[in-house]
Every structure is written in C-alpha cells, then in structure tokens.
N, C-alpha and C. Protein backbone atom coordinates (compact mmCIF):
# COMPACT_ATOMS: atom_id res chain seq x y z
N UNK A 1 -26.15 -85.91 130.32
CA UNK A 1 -25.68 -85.16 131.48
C UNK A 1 -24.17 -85.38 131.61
N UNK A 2 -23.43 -84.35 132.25
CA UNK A 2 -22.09 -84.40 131.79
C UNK A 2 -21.56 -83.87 133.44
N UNK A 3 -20.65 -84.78 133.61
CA UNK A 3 -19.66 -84.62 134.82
C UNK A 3 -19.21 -83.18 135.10
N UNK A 4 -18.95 -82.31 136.10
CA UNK A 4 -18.49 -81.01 136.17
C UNK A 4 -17.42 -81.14 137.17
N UNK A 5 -16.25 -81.36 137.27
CA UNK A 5 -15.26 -80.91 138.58
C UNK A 5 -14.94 -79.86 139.11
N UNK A 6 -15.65 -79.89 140.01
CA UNK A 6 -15.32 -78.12 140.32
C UNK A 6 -14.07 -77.99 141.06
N UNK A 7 -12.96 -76.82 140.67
CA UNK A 7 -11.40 -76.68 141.31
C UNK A 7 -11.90 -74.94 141.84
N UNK A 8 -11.32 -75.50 142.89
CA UNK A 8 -11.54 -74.08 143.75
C UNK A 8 -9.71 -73.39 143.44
N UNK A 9 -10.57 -71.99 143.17
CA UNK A 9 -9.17 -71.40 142.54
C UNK A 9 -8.59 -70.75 143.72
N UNK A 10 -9.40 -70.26 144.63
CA UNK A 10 -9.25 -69.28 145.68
C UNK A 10 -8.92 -70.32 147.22
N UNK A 11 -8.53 -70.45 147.55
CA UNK A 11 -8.58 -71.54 148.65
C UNK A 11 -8.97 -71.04 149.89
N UNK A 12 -9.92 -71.68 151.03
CA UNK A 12 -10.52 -70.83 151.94
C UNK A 12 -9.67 -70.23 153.19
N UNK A 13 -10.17 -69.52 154.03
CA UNK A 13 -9.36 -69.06 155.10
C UNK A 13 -8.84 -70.49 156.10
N UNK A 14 -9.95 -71.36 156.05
CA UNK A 14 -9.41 -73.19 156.73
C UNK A 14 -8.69 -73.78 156.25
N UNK A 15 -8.51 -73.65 154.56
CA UNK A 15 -7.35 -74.74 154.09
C UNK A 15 -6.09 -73.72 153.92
N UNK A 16 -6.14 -72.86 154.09
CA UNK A 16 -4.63 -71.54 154.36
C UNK A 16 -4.56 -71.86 155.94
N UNK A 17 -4.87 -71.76 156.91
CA UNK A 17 -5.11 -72.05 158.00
C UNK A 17 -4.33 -73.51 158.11
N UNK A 18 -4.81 -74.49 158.19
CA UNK A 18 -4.23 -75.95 158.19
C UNK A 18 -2.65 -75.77 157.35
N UNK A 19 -2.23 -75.27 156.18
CA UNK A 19 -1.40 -75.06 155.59
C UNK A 19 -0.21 -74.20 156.22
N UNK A 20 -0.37 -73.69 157.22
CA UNK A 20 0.26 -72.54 157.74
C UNK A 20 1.32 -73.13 158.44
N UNK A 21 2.56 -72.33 158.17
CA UNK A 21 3.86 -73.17 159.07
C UNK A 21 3.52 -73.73 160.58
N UNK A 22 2.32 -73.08 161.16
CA UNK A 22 2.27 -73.13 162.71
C UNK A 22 2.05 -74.89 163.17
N UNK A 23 1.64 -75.78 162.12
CA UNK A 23 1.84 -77.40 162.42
C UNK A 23 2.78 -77.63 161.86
N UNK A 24 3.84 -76.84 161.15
CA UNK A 24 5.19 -77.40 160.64
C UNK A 24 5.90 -77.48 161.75
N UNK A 25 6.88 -78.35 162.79
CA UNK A 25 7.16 -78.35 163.94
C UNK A 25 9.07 -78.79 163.53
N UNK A 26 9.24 -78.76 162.25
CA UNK A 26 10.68 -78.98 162.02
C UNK A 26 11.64 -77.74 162.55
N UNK A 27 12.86 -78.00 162.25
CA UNK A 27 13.61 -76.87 163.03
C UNK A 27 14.16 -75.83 162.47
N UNK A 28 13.38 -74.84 161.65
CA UNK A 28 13.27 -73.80 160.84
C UNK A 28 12.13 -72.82 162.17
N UNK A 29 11.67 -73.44 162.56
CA UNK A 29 10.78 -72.79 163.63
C UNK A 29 11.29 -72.54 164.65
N UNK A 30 12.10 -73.07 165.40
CA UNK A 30 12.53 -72.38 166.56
C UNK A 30 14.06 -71.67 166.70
N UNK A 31 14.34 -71.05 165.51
CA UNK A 31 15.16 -70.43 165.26
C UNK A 31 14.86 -69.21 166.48
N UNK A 32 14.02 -68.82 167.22
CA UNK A 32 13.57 -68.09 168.38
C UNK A 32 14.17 -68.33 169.61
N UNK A 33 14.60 -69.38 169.62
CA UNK A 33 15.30 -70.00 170.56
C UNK A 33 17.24 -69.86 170.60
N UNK A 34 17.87 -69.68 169.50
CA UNK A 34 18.79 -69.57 169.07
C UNK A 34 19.49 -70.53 168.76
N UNK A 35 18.97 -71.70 168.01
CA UNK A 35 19.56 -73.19 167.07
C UNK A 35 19.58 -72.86 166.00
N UNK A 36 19.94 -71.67 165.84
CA UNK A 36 20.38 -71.83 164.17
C UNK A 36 21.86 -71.71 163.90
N UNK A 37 22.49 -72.47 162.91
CA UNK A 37 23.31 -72.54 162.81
C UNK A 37 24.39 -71.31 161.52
N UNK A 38 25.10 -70.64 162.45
CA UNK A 38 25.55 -69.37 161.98
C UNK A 38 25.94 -69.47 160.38
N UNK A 39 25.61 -68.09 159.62
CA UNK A 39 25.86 -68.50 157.96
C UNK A 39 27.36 -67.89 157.90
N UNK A 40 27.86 -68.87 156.48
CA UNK A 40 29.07 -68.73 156.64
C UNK A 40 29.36 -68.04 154.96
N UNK A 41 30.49 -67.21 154.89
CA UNK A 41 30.87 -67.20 153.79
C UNK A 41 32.32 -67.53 153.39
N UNK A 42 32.89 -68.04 152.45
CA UNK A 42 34.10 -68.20 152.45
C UNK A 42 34.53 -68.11 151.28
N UNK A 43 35.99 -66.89 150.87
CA UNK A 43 36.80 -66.55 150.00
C UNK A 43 37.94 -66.93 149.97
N UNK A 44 37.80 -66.60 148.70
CA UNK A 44 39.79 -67.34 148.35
C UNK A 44 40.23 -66.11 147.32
N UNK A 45 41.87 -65.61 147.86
CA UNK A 45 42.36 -65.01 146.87
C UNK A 45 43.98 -65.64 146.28
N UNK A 46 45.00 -64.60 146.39
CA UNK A 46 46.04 -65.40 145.71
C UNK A 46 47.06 -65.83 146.68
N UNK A 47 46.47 -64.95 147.86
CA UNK A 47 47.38 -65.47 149.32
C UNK A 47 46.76 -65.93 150.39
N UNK A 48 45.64 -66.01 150.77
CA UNK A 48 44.87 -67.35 151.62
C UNK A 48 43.53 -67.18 151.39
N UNK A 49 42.84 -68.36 151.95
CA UNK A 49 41.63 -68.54 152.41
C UNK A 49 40.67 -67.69 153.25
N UNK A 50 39.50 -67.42 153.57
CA UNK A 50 39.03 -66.68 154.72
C UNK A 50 37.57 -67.00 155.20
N UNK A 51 37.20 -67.57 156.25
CA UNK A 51 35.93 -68.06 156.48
C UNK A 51 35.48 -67.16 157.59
N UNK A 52 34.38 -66.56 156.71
CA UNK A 52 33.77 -65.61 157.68
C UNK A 52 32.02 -66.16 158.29
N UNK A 53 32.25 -66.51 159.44
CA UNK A 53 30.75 -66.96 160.34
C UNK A 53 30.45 -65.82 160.77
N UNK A 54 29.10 -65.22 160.53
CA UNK A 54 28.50 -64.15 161.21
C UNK A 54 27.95 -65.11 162.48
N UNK A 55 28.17 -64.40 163.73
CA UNK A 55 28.02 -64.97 165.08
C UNK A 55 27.26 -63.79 165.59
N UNK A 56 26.71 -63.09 165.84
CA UNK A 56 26.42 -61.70 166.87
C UNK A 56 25.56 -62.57 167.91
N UNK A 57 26.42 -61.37 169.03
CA UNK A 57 25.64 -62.10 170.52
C UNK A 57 26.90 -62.54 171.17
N UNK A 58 28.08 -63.14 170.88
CA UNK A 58 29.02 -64.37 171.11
C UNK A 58 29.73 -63.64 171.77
N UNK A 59 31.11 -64.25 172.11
CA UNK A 59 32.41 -63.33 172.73
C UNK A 59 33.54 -64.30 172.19
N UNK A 60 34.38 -63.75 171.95
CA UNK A 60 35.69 -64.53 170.99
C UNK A 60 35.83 -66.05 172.48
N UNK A 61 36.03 -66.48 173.34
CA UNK A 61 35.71 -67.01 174.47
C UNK A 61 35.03 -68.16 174.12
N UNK A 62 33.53 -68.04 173.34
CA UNK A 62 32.53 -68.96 173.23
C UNK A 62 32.81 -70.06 172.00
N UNK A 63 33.86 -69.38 171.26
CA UNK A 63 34.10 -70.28 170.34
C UNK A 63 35.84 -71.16 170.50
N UNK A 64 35.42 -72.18 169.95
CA UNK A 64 36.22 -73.87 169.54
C UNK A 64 36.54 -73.72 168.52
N UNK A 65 37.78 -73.58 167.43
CA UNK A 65 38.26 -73.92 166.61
C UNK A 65 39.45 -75.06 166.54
N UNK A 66 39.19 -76.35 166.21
CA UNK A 66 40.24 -77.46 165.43
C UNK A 66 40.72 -77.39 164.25
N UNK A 67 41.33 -78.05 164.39
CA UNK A 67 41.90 -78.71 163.41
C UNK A 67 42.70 -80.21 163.31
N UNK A 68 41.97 -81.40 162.73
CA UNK A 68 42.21 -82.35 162.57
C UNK A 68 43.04 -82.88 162.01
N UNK A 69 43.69 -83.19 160.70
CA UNK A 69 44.24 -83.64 159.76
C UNK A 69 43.75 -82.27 158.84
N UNK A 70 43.40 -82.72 158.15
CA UNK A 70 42.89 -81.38 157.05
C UNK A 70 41.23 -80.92 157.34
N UNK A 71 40.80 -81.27 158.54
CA UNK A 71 39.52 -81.00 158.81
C UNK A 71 39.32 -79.67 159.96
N UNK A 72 38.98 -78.72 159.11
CA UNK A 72 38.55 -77.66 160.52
C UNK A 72 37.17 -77.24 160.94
N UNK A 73 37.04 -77.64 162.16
CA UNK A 73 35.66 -77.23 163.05
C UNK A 73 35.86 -76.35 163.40
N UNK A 74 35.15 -75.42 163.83
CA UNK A 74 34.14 -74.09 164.58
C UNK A 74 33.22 -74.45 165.01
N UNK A 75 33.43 -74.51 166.03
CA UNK A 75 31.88 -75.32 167.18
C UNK A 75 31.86 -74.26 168.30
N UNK A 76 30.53 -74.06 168.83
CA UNK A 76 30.48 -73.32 169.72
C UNK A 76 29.29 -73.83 171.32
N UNK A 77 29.61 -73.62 172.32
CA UNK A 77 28.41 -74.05 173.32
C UNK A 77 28.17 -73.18 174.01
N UNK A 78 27.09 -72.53 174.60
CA UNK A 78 26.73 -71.07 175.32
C UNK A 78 25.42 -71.17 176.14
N UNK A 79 25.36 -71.45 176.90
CA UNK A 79 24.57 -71.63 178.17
C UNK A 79 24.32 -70.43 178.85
N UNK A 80 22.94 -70.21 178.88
CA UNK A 80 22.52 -69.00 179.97
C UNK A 80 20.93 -69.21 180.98
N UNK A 81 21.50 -68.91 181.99
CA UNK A 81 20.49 -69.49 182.78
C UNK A 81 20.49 -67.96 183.61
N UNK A 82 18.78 -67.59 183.85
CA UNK A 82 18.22 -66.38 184.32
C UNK A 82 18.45 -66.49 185.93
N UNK A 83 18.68 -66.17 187.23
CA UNK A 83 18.47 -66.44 187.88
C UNK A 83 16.96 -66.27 188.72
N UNK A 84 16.15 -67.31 189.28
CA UNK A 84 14.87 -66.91 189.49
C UNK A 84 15.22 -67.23 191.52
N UNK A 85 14.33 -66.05 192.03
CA UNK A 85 13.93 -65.86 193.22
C UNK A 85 13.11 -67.03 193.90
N UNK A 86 13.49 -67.38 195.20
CA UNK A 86 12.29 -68.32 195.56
C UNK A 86 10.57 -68.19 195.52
N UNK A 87 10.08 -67.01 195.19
CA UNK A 87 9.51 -66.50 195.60
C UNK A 87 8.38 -66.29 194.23
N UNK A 88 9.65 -66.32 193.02
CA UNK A 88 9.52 -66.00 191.81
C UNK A 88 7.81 -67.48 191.13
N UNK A 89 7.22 -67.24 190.81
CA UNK A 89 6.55 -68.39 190.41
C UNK A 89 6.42 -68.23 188.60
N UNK A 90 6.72 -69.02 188.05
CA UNK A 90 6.45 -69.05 186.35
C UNK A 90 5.50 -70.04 185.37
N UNK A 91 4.64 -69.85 184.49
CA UNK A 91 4.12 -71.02 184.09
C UNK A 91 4.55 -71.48 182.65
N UNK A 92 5.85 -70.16 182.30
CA UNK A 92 6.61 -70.67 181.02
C UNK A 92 8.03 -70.17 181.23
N UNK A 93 9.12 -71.10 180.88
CA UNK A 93 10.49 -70.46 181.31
C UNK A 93 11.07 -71.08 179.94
N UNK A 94 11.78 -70.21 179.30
CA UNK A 94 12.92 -71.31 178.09
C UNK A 94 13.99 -70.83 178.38
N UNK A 95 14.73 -71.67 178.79
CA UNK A 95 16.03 -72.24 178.77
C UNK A 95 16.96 -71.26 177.20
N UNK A 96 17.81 -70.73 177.59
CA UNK A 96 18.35 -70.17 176.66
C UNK A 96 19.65 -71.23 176.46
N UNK A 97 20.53 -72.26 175.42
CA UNK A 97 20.83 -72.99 175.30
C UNK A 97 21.23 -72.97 173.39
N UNK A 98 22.79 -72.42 172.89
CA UNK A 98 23.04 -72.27 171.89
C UNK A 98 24.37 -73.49 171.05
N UNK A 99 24.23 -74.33 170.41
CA UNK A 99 25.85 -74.82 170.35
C UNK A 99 25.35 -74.95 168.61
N UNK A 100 26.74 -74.84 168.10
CA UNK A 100 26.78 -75.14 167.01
C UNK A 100 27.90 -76.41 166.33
N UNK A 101 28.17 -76.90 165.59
CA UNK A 101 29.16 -76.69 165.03
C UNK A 101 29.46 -77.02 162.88
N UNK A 102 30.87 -76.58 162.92
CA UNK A 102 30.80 -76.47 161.02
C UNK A 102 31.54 -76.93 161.09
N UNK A 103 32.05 -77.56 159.95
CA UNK A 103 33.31 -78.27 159.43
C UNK A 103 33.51 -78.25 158.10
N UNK A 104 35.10 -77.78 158.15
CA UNK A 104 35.07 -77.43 156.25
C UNK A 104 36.44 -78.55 156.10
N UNK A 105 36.27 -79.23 155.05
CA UNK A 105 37.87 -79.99 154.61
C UNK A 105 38.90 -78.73 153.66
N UNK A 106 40.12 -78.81 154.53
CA UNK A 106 40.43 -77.88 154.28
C UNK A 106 41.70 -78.38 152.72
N UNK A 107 41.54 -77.80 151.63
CA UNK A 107 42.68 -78.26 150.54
C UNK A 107 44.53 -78.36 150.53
N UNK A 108 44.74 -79.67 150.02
CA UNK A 108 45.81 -79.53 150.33
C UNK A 108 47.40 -78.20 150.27
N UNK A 109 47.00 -77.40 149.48
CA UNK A 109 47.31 -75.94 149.47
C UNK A 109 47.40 -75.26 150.64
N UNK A 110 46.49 -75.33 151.54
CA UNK A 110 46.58 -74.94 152.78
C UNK A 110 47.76 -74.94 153.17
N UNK A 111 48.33 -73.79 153.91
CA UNK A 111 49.34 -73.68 155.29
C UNK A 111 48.79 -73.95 156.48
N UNK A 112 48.17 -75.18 157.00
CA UNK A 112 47.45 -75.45 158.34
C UNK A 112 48.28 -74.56 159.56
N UNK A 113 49.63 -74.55 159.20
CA UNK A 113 50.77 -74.11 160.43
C UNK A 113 50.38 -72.60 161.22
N UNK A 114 50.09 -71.74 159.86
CA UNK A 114 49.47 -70.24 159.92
C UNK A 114 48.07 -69.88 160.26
N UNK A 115 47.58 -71.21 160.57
CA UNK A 115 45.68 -70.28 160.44
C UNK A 115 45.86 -69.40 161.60
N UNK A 116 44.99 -67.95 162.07
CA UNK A 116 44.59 -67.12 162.58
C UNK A 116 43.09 -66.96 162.85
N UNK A 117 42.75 -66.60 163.29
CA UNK A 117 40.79 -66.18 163.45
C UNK A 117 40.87 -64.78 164.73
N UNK A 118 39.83 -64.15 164.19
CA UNK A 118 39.65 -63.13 165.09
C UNK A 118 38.14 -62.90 164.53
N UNK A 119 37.69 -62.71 165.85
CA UNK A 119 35.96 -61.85 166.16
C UNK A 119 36.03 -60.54 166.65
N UNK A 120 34.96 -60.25 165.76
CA UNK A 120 35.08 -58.76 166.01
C UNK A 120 33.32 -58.30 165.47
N UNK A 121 32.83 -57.34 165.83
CA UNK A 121 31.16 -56.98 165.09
C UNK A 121 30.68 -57.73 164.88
N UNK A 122 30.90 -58.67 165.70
CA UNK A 122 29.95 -59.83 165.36
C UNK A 122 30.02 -61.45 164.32
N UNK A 123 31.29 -61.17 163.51
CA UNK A 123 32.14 -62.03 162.87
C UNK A 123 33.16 -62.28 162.79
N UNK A 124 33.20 -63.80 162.81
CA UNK A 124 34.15 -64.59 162.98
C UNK A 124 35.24 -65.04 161.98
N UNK A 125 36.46 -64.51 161.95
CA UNK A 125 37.36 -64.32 160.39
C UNK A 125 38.61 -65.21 160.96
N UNK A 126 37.98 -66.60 160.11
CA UNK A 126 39.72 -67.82 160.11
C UNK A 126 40.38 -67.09 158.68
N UNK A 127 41.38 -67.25 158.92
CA UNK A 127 42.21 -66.87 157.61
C UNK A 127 43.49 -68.02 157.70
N UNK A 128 43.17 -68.54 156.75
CA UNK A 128 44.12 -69.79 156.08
C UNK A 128 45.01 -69.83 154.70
N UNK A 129 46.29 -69.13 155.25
CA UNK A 129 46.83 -68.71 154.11
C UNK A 129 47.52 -69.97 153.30
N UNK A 130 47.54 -69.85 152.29
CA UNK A 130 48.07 -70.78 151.08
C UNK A 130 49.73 -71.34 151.73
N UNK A 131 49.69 -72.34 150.87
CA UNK A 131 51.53 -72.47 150.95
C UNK A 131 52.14 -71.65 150.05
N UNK A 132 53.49 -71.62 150.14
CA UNK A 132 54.05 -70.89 149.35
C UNK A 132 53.87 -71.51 147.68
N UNK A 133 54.25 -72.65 147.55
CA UNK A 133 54.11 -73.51 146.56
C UNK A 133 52.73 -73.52 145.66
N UNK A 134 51.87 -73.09 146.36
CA UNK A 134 50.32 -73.00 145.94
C UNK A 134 50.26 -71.53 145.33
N UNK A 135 50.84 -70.43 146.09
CA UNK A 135 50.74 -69.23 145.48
C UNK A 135 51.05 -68.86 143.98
N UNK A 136 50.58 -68.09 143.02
CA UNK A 136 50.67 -68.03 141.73
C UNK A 136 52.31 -67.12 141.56
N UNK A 137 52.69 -67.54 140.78
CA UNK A 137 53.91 -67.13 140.18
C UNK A 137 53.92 -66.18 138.96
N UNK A 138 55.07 -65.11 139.41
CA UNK A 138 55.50 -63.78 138.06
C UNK A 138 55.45 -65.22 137.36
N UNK A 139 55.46 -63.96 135.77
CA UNK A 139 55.49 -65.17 134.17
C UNK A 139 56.78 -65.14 134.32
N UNK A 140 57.88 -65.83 133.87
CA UNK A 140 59.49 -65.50 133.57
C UNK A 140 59.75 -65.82 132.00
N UNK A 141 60.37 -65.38 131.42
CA UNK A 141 61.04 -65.71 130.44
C UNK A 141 62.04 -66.68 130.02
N UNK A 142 61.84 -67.51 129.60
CA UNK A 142 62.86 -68.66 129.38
C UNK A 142 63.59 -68.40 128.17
N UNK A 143 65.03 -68.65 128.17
CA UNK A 143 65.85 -68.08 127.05
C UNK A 143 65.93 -69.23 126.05
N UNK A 144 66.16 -69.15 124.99
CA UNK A 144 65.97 -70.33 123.79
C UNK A 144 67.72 -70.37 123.62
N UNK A 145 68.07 -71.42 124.18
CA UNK A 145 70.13 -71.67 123.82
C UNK A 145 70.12 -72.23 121.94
C-alpha cells in the first residue's frame, strides 16, 4: 500500500476568503481615507532639475516646501472637519485628516538660490536649476602652437 498526498489544485471559496486583503490591515488599505503618499516623478535635463508630485484635491496654500542644507522637503497637512448639527446623530463619522511628507537630497550641482515650484491641475512642479558650472559646455577647439 502506497502513501497518496493529495494537493488541491483549485483552492476553495474559504481558503480565497481567509486570503483576501480584507484581514490585511497594513496601510495600503486605507488609502480611502487619503494617507497616501503623493507619487512623484523627477527629471533632469541640461538646465535644471524638476520634481513633479501629483497632488489633486490640494491648493498651492496646503503645501511646505524646505530646504535644509542640500535636503528638500514637500510636506503637506490638511484638515477637514464636516460641520454636524446638534440635532445631527451618527453611528460612523471619519475624520478627513491628510499630511504627507518627501524628501529628496538634492546634488551638489544644484542652484539651491533659484528653486521655484508652482501647482497647477493638480501638480506640483519644483524646478531646480543647475549651476552654471554644472551645465554642459559648446566643444571648442584648441589650437596646437
């Protein structure tokens, strides 16, 4: 007589069930709430930097930009509270409650003196232009004496 292990190929509607993000309670889930932290993209050409945070919802107002030494934050805090009636009774209320913040080290190339940012459709555009010294140079010709 010979051992058989049986492997279930199909898995049932209970172990998909138990498996299901809804007991995952990390913070990928309440992105519903608005804690997620805005995605960023950032380019470089031959005359500055540019960090673009998609923000929608925000107002140029809600956001904090630093700058440290060579460290720049974009942090943001945004508080909204519904106003409720005395009268009003609730047995679920969430708190609407958004802050973020990013931090990029910025290279020594940087012109810290020049950064700019402007929001607009919803994104947020630092532009950190190069030094002059950093910028790429015409070829020249050097004469042979």
């Amino acid at each position: 007589m010979s051992i058989v292990k049986f492997t279930n190929q199909f898995p049932s509607f209970f172990d998909r069930f138990l498996e299901n993000d809804m007991f995952d309670w990390n913070n990928k889930n309440f992105s519903e709430t608005n804690t997620t932290i805005p995605a960023v993209n950032i380019k470089a050409n031959d005359e500055a930097f540019e960090v673009e945070m998609v923000a929608p919802g925000f107002e140029k107002n809600d956001f904090k930009i630093d700058l440290n030494n060579n460290l720049l934050t974009i942090s943001s805090e945004k508080k909204s509270e519904n106003e409720l009636k005395e009268s009003e009774q609730f047995t679920r209320r969430e708190y609407s409650y958004q802050s973020f913040s990013r931090s990029f080290s910025l290279p020594d190339t940087a012109d810290n003196e020049k950064i700019t940012a402007k929001y607009e459709d919803g994104i947020l555009k630092v532009i950190i232009p190069k030094k002059e010294e950093a910028k790429p140079k015409a070829p020249t010709q050097i004469e042979i004496q």
